[in-house]
N, C-alpha and C. Protein backbone atom coordinates (compact mmCIF):
# COMPACT_ATOMS: atom_id res chain seq x y z
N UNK A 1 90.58 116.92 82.62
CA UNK A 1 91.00 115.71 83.32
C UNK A 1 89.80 115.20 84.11
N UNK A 2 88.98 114.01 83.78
CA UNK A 2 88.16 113.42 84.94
C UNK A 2 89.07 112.88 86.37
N UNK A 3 88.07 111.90 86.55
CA UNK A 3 88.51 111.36 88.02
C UNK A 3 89.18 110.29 87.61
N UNK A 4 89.28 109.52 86.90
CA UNK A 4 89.95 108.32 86.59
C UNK A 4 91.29 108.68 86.31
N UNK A 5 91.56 109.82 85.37
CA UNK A 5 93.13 110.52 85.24
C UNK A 5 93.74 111.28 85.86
N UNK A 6 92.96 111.74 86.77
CA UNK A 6 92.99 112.68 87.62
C UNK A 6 93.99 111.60 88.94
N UNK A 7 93.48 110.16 88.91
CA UNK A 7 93.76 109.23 90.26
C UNK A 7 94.98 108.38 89.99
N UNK A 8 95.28 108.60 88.28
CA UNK A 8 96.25 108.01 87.73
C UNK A 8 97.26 108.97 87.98
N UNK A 9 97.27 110.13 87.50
CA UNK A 9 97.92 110.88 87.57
C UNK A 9 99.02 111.00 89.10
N UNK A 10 98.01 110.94 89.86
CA UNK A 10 98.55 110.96 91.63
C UNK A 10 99.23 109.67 91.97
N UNK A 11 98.65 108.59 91.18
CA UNK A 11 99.80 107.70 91.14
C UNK A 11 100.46 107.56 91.08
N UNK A 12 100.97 107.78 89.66
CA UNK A 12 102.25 108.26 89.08
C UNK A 12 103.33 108.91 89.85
N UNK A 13 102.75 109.71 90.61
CA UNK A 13 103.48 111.15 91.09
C UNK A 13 103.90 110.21 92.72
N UNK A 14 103.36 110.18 92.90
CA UNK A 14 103.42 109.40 94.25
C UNK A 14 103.93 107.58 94.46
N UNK A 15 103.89 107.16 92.99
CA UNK A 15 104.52 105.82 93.48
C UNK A 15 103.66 105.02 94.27
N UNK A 16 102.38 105.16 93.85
CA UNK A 16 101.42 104.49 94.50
C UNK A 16 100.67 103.34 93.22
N UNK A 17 99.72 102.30 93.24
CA UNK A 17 99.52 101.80 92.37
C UNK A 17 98.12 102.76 92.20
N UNK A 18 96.99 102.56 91.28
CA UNK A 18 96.41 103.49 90.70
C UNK A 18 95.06 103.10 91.73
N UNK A 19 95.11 101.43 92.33
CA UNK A 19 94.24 100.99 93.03
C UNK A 19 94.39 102.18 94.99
N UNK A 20 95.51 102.27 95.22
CA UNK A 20 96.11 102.66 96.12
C UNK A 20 95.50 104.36 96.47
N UNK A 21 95.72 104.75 95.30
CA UNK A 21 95.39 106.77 95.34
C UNK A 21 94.34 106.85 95.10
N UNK A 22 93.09 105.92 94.74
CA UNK A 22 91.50 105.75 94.01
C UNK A 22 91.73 105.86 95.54
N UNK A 23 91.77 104.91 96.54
CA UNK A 23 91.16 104.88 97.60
C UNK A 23 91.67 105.99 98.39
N UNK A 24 92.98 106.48 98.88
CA UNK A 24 93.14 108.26 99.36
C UNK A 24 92.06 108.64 98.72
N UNK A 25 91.65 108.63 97.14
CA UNK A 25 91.07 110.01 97.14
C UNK A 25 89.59 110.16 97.51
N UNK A 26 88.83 108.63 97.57
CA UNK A 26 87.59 108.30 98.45
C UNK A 26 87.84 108.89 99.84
N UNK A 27 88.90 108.61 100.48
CA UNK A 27 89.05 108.87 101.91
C UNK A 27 89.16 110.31 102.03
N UNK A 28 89.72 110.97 100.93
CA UNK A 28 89.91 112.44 101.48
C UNK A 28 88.39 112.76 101.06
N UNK A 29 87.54 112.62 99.43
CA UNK A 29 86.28 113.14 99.83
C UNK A 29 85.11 113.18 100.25
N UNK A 30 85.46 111.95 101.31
CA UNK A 30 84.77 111.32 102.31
C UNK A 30 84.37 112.24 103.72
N UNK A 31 85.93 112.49 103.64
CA UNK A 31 86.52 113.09 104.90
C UNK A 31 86.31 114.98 105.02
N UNK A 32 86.42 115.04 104.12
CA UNK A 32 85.54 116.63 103.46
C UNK A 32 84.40 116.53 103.84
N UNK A 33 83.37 115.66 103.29
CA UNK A 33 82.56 115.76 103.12
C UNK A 33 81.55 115.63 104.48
N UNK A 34 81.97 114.50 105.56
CA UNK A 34 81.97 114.41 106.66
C UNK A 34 81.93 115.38 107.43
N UNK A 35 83.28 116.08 107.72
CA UNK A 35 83.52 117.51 107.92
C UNK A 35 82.95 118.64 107.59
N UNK A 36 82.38 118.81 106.80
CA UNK A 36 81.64 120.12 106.39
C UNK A 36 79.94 119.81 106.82
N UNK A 37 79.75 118.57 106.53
CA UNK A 37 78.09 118.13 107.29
C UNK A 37 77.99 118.17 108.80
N UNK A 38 79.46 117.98 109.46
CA UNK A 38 79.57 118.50 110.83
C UNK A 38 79.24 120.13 111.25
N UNK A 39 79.71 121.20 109.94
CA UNK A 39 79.82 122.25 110.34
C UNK A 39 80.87 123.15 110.40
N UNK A 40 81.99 122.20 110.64
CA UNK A 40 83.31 122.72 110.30
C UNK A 40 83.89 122.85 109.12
N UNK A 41 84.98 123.65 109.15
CA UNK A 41 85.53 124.37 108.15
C UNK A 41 86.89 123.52 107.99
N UNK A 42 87.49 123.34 106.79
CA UNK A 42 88.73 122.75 106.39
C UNK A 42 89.40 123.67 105.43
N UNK A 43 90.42 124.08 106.37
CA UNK A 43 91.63 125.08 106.26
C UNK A 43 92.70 124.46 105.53
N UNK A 44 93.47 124.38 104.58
CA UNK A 44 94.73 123.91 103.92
C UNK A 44 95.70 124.87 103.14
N UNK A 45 96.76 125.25 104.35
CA UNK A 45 97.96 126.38 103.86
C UNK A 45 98.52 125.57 102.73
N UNK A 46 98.42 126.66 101.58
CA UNK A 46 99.13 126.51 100.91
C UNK A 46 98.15 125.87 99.61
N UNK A 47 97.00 125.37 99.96
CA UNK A 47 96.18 125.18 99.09
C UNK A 47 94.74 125.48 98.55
N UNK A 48 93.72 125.75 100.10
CA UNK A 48 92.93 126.53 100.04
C UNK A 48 91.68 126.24 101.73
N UNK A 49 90.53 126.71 101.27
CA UNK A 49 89.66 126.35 102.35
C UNK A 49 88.23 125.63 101.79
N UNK A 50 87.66 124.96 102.45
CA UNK A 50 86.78 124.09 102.09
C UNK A 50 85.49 124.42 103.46
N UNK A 51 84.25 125.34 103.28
CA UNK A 51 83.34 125.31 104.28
C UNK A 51 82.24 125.19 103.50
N UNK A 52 81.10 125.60 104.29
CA UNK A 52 79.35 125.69 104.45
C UNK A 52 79.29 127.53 104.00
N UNK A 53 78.72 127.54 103.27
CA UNK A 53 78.16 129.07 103.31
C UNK A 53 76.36 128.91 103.37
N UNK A 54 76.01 129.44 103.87
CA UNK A 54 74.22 129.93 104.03
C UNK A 54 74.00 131.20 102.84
N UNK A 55 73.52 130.30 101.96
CA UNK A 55 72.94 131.23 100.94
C UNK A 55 71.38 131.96 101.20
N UNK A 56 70.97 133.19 100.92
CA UNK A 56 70.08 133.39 101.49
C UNK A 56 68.57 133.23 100.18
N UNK A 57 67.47 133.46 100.52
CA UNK A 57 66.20 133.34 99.57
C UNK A 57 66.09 134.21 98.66
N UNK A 58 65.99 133.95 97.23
CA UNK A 58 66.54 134.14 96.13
C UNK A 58 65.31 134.55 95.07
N UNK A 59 65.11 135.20 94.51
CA UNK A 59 64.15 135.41 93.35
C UNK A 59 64.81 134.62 92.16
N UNK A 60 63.83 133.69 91.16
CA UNK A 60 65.33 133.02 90.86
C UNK A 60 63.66 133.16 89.40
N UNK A 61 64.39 132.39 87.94
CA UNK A 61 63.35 132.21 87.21
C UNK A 61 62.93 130.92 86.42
N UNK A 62 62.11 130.14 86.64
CA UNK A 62 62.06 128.88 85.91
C UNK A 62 62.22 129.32 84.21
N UNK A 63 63.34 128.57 83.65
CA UNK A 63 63.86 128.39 82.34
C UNK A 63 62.90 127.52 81.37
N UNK A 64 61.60 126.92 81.58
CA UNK A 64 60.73 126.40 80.97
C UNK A 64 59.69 127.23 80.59
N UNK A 65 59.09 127.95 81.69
CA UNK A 65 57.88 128.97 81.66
C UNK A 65 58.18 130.23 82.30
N UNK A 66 59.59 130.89 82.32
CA UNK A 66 59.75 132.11 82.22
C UNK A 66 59.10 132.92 83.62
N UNK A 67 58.10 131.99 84.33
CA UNK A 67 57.92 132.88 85.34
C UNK A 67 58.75 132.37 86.75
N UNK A 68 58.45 133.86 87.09
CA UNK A 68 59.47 133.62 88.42
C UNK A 68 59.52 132.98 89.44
N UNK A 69 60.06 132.35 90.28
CA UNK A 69 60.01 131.72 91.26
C UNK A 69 60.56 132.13 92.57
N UNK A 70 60.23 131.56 93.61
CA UNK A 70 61.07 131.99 95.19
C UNK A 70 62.60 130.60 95.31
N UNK A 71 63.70 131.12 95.49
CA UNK A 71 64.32 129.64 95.41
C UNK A 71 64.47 129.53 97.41
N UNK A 72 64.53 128.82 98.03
CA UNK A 72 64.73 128.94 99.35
C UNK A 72 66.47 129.03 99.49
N UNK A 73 66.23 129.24 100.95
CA UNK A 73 67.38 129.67 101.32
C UNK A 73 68.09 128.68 101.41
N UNK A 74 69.60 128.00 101.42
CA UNK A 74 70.10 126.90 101.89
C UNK A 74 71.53 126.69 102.29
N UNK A 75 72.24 126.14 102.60
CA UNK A 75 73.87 125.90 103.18
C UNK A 75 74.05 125.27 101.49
N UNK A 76 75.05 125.79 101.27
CA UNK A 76 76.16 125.00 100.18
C UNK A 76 77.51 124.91 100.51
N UNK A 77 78.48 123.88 99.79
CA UNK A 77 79.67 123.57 100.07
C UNK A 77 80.51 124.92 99.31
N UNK A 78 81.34 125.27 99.65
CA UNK A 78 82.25 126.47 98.43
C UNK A 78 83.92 125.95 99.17
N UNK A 79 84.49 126.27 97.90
CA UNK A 79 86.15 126.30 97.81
C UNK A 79 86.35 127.42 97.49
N UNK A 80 87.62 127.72 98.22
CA UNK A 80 88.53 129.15 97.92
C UNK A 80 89.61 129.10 98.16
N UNK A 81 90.55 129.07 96.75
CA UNK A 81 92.01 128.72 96.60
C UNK A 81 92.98 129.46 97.34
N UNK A 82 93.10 129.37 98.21
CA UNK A 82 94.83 129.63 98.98
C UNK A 82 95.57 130.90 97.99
N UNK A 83 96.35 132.06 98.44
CA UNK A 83 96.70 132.96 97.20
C UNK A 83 97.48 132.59 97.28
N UNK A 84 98.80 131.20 97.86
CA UNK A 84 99.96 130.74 97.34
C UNK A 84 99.95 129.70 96.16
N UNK A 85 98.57 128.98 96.01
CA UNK A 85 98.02 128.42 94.71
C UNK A 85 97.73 128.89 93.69
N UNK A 86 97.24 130.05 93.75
CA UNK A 86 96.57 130.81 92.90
C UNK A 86 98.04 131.35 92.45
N UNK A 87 99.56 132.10 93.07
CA UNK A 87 100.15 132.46 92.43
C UNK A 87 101.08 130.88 91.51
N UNK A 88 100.86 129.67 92.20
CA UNK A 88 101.42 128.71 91.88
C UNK A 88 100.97 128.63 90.43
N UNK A 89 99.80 128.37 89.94
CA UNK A 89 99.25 128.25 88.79
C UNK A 89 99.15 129.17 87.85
N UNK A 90 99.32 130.52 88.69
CA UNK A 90 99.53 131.02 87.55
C UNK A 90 98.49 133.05 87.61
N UNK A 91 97.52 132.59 87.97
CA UNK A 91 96.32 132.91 88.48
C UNK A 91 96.15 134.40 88.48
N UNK A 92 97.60 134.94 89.65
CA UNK A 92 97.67 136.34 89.80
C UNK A 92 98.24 136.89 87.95
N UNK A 93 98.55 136.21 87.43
CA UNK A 93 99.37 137.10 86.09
C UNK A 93 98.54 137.67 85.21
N UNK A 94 98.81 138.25 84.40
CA UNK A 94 98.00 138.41 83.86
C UNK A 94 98.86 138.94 82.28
């Protein structure tokens, strides 16, 4: 599913026009995104958490010429699904 079916989809579901949930969904990953460049963490029971992790300096290897490189250290965004989602979808079964 891209973003275009992905915004239809929430339409649908919600009774919104497709112009209507395009813009929620700018605002929510706006609003993430905002939020996490602040520093803070976004908590959602029932669905998951959204922070900053500090990755640390990395031996890493350029895929062109095989030799190795230093990668630096840096903050990245990470998600981690809620375990009432994870059993929602399916996730824990096996």
């Amino acid at each position: 599913m891209n973003k275009k079916q992905f915004i239809k989809a929430v339409a649908d579901k919600a009774n919104f026009t497709q112009k209507d949930a395009g813009i929620v969904f700018e605002a929510i990953a706006e609003t993430i995104a905002e939020t996490l460049k602040e520093g803070e963490k976004i908590s959602i029971d029932g669905f998951g958490t959204f922070e900053m992790k500090q990755r640390a300096q990395r031996e890493g290897i350029n895929p062109k010429t095989k030799e190795k490189i230093t990668i630096k250290a840096c903050k990245s965004p990470v998600f981690k699904f809620g375990t009432s989602f994870k059993k929602a979808v399916g996730a824990d079964e096996e």
